[in-house]
Protein backbone atom coordinates (compact mmCIF):
# COMPACT_ATOMS: atom_id res chain seq x y z
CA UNK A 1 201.37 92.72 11.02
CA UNK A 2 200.06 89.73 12.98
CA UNK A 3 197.03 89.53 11.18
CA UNK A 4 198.66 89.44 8.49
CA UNK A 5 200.26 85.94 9.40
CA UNK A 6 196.38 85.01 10.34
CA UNK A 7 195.11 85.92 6.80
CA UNK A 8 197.46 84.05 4.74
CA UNK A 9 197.76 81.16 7.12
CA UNK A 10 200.86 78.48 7.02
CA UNK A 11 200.14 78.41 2.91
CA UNK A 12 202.02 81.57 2.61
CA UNK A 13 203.62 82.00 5.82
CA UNK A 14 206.66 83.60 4.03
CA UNK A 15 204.50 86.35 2.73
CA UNK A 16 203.70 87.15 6.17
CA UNK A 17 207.58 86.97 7.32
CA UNK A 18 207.99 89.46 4.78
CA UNK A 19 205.07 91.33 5.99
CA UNK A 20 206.11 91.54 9.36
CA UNK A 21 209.80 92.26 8.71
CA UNK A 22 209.12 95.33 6.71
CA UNK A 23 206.56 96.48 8.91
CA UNK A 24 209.01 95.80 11.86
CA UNK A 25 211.83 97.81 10.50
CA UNK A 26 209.23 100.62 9.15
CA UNK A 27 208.42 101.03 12.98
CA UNK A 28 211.47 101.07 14.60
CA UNK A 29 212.51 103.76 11.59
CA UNK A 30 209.47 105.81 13.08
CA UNK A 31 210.18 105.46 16.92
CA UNK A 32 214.27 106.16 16.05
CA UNK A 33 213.09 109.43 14.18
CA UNK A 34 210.47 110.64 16.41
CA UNK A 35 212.87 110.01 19.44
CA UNK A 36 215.68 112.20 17.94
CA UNK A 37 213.07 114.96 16.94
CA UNK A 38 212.11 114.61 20.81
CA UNK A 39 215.80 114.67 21.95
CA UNK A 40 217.14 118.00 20.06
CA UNK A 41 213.57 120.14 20.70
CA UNK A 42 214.41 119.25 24.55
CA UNK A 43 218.12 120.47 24.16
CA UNK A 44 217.39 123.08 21.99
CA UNK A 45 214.87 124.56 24.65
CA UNK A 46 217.54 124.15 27.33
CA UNK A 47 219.84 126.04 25.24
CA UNK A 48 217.22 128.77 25.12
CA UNK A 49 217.19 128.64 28.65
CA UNK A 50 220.56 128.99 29.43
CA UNK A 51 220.79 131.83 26.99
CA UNK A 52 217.68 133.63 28.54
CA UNK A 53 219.17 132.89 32.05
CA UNK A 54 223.12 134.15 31.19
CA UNK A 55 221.29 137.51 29.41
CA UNK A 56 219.09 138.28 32.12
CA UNK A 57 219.25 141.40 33.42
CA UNK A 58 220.19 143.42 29.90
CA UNK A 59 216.97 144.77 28.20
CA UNK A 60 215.90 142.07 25.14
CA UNK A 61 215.21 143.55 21.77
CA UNK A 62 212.63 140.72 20.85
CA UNK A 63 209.35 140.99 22.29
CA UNK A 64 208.14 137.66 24.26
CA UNK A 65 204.80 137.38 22.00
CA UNK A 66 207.25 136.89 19.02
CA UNK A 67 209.12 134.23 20.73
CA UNK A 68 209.53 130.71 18.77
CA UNK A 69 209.44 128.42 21.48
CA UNK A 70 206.10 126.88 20.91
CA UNK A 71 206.72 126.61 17.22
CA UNK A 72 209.37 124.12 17.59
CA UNK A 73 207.67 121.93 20.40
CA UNK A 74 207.14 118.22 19.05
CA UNK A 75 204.98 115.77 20.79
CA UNK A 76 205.34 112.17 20.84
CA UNK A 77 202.91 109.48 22.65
């Protein structure tokens, strides 16, 4: 987005407002969305938990290589 401003130079400096605006909110958009993927895996999984934990001790009809917790993992840098 900066470069974008050093491209088109103070000739067309709004074109590089505009540039950097839209790529502004495009980002935040991204981090907002990747951050609320994030949020609900790690409460889902401590759901999961809690369910595991408060069942413990009565024999589980699903077998623990059939379990979906690595399915619904999601990584962000």
């Amino acid at each position: 987005m900066v470069s974008s401003y050093i491209v088109v130079g103070q000739k067309f400096e709004w074109a590089a407002m505009l540039v950097t605006v839209v790529g502004g909110v495009i980002m935040v958009a991204v981090l907002v969305t990747m951050t609320y993927y994030v949020v609900k895996s790690k409460r889902t999984l401590l759901l999961r938990k809690r369910e595991r934990h408060a069942r413990s001790g009565s024999i589980s009809w699903l077998h623990p290589e059939f379990s979906n917790t690595d399915i619904d993992r999601v990584y962000a840098l």
